[in-house]
C-alpha atoms as a PDB file:
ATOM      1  CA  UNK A   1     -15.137  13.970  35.725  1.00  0.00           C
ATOM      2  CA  UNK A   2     -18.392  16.071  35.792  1.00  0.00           C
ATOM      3  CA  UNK A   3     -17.656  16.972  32.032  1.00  0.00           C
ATOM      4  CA  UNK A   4     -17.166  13.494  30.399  1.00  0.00           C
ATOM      5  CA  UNK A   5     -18.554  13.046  26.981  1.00  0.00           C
ATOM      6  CA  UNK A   6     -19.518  10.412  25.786  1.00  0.00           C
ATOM      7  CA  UNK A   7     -17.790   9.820  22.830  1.00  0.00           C
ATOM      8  CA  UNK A   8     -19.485   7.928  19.279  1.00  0.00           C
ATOM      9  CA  UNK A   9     -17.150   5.557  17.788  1.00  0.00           C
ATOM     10  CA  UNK A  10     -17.280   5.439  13.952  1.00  0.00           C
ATOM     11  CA  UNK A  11     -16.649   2.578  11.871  1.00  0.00           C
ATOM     12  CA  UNK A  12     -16.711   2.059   8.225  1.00  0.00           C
ATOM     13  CA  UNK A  13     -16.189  -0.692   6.212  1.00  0.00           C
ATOM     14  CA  UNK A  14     -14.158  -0.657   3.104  1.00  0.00           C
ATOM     15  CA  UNK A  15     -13.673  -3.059   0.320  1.00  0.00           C
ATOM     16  CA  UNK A  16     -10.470  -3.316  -1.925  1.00  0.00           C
ATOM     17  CA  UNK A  17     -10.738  -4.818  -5.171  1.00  0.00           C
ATOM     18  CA  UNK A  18      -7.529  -6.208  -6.841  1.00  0.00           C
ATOM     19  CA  UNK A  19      -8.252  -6.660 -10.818  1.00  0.00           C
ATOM     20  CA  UNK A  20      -5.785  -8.275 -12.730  1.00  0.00           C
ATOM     21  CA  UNK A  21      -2.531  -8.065 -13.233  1.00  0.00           C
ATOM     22  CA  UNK A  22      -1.019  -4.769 -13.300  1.00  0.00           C
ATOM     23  CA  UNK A  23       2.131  -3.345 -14.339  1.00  0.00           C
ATOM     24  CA  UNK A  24       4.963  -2.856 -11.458  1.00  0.00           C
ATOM     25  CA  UNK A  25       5.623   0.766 -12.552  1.00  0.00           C
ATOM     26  CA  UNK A  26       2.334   1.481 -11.655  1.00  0.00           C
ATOM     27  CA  UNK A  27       1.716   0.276  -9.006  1.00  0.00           C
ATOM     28  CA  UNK A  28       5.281   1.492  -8.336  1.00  0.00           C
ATOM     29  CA  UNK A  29       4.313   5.021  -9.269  1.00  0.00           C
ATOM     30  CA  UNK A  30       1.286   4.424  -7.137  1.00  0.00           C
ATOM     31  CA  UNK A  31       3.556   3.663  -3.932  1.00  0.00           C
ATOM     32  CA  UNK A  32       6.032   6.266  -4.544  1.00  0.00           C
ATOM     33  CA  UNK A  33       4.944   9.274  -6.320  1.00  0.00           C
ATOM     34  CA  UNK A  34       7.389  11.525  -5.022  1.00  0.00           C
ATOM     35  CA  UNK A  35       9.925   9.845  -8.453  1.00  0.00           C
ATOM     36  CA  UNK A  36       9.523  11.780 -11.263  1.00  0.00           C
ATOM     37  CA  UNK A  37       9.267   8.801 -13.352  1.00  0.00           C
ATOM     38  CA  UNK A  38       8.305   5.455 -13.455  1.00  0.00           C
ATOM     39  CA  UNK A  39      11.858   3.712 -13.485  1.00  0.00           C
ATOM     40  CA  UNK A  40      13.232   5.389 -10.504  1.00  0.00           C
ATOM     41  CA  UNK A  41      10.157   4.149  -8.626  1.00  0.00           C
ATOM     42  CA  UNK A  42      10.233   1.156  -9.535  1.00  0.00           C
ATOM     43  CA  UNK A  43      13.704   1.164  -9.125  1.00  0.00           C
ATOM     44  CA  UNK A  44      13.083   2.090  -5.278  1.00  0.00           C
ATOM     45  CA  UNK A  45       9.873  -0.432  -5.067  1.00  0.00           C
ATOM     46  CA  UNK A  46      12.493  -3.214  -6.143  1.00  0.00           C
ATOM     47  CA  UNK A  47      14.555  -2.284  -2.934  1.00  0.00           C
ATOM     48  CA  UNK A  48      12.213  -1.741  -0.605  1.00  0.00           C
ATOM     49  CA  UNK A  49      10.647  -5.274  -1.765  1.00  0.00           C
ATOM     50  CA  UNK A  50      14.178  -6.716  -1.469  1.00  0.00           C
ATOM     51  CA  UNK A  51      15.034  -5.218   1.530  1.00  0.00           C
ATOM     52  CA  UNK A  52      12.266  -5.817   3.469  1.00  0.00           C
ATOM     53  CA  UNK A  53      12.950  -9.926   4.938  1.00  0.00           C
ATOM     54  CA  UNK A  54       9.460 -10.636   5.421  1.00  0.00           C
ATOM     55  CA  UNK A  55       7.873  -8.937   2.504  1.00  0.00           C
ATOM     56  CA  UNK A  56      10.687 -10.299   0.053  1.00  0.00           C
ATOM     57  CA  UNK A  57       9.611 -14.173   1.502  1.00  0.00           C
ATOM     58  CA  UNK A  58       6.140 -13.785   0.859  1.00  0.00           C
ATOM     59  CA  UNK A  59       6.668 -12.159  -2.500  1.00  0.00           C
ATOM     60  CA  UNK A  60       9.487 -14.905  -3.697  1.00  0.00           C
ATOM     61  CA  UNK A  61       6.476 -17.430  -2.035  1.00  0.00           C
ATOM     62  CA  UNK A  62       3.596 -15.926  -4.676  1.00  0.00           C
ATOM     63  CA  UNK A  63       6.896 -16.052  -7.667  1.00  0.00           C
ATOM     64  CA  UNK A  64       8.312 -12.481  -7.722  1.00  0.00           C
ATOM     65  CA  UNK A  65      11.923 -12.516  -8.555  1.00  0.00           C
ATOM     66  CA  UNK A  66      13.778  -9.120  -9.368  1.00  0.00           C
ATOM     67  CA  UNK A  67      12.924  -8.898 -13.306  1.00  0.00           C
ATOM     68  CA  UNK A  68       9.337  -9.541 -12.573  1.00  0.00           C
ATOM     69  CA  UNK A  69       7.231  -6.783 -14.632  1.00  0.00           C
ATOM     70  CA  UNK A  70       3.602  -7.860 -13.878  1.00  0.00           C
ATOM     71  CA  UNK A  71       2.416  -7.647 -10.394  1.00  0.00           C
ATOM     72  CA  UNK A  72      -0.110 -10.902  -9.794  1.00  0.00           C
ATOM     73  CA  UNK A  73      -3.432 -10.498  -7.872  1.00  0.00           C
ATOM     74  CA  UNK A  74      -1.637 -12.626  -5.021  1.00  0.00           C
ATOM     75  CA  UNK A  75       1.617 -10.517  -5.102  1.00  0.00           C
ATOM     76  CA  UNK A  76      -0.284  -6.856  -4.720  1.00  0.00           C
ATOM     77  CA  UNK A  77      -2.312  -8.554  -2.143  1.00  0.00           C
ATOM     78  CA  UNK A  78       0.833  -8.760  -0.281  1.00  0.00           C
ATOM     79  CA  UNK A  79       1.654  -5.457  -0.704  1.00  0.00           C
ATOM     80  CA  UNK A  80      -1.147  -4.232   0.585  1.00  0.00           C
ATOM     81  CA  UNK A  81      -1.480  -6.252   3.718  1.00  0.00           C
ATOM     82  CA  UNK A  82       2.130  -5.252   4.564  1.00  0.00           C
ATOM     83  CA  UNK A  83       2.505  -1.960   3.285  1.00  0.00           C
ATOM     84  CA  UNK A  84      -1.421  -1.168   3.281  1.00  0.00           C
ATOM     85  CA  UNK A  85      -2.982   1.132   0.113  1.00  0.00           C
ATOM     86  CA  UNK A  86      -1.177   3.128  -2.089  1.00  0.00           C
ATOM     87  CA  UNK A  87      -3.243   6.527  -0.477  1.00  0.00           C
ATOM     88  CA  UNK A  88      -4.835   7.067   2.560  1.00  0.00           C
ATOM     89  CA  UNK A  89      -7.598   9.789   2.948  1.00  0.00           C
ATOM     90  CA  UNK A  90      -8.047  10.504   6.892  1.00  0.00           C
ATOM     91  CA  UNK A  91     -11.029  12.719   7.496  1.00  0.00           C
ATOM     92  CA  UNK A  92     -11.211  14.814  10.873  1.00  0.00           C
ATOM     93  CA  UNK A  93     -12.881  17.974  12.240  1.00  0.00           C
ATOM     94  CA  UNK A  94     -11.164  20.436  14.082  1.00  0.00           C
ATOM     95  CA  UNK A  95     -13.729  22.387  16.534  1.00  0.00           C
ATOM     96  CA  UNK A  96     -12.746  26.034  17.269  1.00  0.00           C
ATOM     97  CA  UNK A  97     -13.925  27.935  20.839  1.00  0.00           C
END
């Protein structure tokens, strides 16, 4: 192992701030852009919500029910602990010989 590297860990911090209420098609939108509009998202969002055991507990637990429209602090907080944000940006190099 004459060419070990030693190799520099990074770590960042980030903060997520949850504002308010927000609108379920958004946020809807904001999980699944790939739906051309914002009822078929939400539409999907709904499902995967409903489908999911766990999530669909812990939602019911912070008073989603299907017609809900507003998403609470507490409920997107769920979201994202489960599902994690909306968009991830990954950053790499790529190192060419």
């Amino acid at each position: 192992m004459d060419n070990l590297k030693e190799i520099e860990e990074e770590v960042e911090e980030r903060t997520w701030v949850i504002n308010g209420f927000k609108t379920f098609s958004i946020v809807a939108q904001e999980y699944f852009p790939e739906y051309a509009n914002s009822d078929a998202a939400s539409k999907r969002m709904r499902n995967e919500i409903e489908s999911d055991k766990l999530l669909f507990k812990e939602m019911q637990a912070a008073h989603y029910v299907h017609e809900t429209t507003r998403l609470s602090p507490k409920q997107q907080q769920i979201l994202f602990m489960i599902w994690g944000p909306e968009k991830i940006i990954i950053r790499y190099h790529i190192t060419h010989k």
